[in-house]
N, C-alpha and C. Protein backbone atom coordinates (compact mmCIF):
# COMPACT_ATOMS: atom_id res chain seq x y z
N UNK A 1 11.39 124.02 -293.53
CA UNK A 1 10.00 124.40 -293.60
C UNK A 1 9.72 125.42 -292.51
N UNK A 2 9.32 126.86 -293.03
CA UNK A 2 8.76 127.91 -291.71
C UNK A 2 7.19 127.22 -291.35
N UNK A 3 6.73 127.57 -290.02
CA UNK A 3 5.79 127.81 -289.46
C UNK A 3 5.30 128.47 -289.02
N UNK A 4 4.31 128.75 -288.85
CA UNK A 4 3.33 129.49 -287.45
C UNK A 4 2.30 129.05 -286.70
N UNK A 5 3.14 127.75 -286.12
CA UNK A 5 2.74 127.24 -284.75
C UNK A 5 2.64 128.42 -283.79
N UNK A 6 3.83 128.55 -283.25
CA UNK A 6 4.10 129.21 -282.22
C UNK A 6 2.90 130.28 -282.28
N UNK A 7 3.07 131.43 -283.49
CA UNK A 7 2.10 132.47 -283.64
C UNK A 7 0.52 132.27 -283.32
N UNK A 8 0.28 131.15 -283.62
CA UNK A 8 -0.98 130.70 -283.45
C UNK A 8 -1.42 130.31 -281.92
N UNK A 9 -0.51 129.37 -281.63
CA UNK A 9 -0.45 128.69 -280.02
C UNK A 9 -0.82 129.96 -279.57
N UNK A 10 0.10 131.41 -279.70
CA UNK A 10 0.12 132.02 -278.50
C UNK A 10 -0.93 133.45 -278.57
N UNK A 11 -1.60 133.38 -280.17
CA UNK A 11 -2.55 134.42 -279.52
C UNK A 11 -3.81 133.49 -279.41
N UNK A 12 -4.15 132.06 -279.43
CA UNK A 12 -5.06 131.71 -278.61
C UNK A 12 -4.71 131.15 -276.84
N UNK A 13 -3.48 132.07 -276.45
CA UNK A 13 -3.31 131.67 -275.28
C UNK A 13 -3.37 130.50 -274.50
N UNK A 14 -2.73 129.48 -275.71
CA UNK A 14 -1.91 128.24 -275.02
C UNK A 14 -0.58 128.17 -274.73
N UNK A 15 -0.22 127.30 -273.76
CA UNK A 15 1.23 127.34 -273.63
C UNK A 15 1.62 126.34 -274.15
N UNK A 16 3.00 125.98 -274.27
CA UNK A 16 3.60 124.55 -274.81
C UNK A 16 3.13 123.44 -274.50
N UNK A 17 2.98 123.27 -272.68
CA UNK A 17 2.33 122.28 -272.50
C UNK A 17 1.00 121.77 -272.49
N UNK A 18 0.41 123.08 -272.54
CA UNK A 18 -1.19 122.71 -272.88
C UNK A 18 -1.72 122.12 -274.33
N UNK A 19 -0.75 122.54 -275.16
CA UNK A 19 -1.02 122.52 -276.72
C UNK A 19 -0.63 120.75 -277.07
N UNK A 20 0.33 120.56 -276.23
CA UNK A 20 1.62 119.74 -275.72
C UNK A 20 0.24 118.18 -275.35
N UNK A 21 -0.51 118.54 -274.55
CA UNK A 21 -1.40 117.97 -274.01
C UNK A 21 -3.00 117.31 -274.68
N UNK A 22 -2.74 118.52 -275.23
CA UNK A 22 -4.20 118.39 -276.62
C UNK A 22 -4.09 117.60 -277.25
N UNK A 23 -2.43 117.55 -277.56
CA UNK A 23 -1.80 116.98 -278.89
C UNK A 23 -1.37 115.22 -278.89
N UNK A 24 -1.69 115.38 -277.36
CA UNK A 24 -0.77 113.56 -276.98
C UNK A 24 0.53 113.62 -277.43
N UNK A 25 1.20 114.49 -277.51
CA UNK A 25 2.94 114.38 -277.77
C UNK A 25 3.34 114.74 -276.21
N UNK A 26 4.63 115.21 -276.26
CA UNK A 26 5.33 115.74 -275.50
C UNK A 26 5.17 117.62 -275.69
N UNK A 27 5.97 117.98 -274.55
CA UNK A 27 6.25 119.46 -274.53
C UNK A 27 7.60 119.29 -275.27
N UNK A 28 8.17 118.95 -275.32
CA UNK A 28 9.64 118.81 -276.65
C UNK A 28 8.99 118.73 -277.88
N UNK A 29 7.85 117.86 -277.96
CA UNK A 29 7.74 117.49 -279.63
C UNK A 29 7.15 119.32 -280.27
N UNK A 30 6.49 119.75 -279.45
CA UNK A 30 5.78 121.18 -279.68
C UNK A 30 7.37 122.00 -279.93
N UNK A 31 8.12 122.32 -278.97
CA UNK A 31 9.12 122.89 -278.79
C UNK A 31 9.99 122.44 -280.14
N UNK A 32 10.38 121.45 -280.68
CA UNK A 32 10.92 121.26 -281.71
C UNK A 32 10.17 121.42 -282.78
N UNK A 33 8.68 121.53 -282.80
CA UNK A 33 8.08 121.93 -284.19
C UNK A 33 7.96 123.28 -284.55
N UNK A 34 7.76 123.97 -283.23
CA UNK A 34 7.94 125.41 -283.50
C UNK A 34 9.13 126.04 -283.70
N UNK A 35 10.62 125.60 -283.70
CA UNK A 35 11.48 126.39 -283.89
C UNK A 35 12.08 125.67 -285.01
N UNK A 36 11.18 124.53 -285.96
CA UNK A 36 11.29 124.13 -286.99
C UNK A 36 12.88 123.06 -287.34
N UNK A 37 12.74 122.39 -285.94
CA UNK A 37 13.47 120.92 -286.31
C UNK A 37 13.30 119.77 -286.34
N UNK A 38 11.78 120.08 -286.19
CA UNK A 38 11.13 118.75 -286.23
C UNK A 38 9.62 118.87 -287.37
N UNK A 39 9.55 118.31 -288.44
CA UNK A 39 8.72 118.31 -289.51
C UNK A 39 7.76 117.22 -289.04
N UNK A 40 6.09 118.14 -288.49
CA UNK A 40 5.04 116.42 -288.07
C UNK A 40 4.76 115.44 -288.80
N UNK A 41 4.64 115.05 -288.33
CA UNK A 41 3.63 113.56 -289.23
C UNK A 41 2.60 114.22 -289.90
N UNK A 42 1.95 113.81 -291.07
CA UNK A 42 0.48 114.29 -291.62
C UNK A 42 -0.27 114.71 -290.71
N UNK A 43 -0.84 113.11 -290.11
CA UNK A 43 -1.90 113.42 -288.85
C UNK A 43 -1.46 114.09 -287.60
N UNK A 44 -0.39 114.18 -287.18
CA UNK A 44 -0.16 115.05 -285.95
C UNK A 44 -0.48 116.62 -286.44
N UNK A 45 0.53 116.80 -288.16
CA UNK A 45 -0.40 118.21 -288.89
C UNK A 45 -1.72 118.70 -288.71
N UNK A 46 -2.31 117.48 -289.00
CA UNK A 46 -3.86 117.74 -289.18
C UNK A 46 -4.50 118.18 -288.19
N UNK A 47 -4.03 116.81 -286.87
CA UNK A 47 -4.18 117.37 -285.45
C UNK A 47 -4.22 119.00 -284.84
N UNK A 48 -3.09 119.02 -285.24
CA UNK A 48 -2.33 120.40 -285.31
C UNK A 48 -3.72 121.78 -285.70
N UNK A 49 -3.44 121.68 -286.87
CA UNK A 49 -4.36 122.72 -287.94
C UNK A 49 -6.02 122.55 -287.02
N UNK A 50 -6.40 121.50 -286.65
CA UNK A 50 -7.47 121.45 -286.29
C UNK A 50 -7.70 122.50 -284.85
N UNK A 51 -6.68 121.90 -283.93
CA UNK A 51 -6.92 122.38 -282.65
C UNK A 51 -6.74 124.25 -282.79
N UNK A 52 -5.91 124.60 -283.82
CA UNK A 52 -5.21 125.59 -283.94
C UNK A 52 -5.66 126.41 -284.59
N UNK A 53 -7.12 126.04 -284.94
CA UNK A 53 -8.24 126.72 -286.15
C UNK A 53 -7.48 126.93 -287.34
N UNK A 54 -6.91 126.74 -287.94
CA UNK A 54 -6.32 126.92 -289.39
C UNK A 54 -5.84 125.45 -290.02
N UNK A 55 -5.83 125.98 -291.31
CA UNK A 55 -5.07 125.06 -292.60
C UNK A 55 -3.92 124.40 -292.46
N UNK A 56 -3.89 123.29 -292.51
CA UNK A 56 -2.15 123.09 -292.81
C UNK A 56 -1.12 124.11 -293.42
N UNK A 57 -2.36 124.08 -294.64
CA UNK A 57 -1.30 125.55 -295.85
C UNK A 57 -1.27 126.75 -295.01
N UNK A 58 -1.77 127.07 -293.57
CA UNK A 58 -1.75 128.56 -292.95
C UNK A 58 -0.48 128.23 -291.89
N UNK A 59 -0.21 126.66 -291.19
CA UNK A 59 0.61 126.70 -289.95
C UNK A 59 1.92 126.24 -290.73
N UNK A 60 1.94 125.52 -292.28
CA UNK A 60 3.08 125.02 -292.94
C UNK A 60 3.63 125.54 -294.15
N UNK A 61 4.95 126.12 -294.55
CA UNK A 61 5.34 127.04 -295.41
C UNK A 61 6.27 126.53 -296.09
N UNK A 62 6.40 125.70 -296.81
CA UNK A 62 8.01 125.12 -297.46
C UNK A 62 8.85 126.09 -297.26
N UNK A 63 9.99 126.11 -297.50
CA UNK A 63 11.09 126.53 -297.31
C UNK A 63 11.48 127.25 -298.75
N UNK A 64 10.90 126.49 -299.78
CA UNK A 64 11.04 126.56 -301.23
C UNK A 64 10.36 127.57 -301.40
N UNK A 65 9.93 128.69 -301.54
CA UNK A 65 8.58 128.99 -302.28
C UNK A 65 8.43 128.68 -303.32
N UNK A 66 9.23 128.20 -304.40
CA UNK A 66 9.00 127.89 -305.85
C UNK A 66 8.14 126.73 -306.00
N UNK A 67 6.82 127.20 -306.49
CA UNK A 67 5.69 125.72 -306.83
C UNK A 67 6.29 125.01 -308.22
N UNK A 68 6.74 123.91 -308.08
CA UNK A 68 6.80 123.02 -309.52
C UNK A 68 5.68 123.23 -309.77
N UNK A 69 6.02 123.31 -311.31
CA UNK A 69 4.57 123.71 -312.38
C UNK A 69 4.86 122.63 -313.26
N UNK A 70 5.95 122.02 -313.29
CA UNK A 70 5.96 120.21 -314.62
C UNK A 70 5.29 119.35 -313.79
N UNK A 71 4.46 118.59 -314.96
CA UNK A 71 4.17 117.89 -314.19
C UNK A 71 5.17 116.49 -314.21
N UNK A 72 4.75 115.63 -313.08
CA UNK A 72 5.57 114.59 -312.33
C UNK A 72 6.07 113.28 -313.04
């Protein structure tokens, strides 16, 4: 899954650990979500998207781009 954590974090001029801090994780858990080896929890997402002014669908990108269109 791509992101744009990082992109986001850094033109509202947070650093890892500040974001790190907002977030009640660690400065690792940030560090592993932004270089995409660590996939959040929903709510840490949500967390996320909130503090970060955007969408889930703006900071989270499958990897897939192909949308299944059958349905399930």
């Amino acid at each position: 899954m791509e992101n744009h954590v990082r992109t986001r974090r850094a033109a509202l001029g947070l650093t890892q650990a500040e974001l790190a801090e907002r977030l009640g994780v660690s400065r690792q858990t940030v560090i592993s979500i932004e270089r995409g080896r660590f996939d959040p929890s929903l709510p840490l997402a949500f967390r996320l998207a909130a503090l970060l002014g955007a969408s889930i669908e703006e900071l989270f990108v499958p990897a897939d781009h192909d949308v299944r269109t059958d349905p399930l």
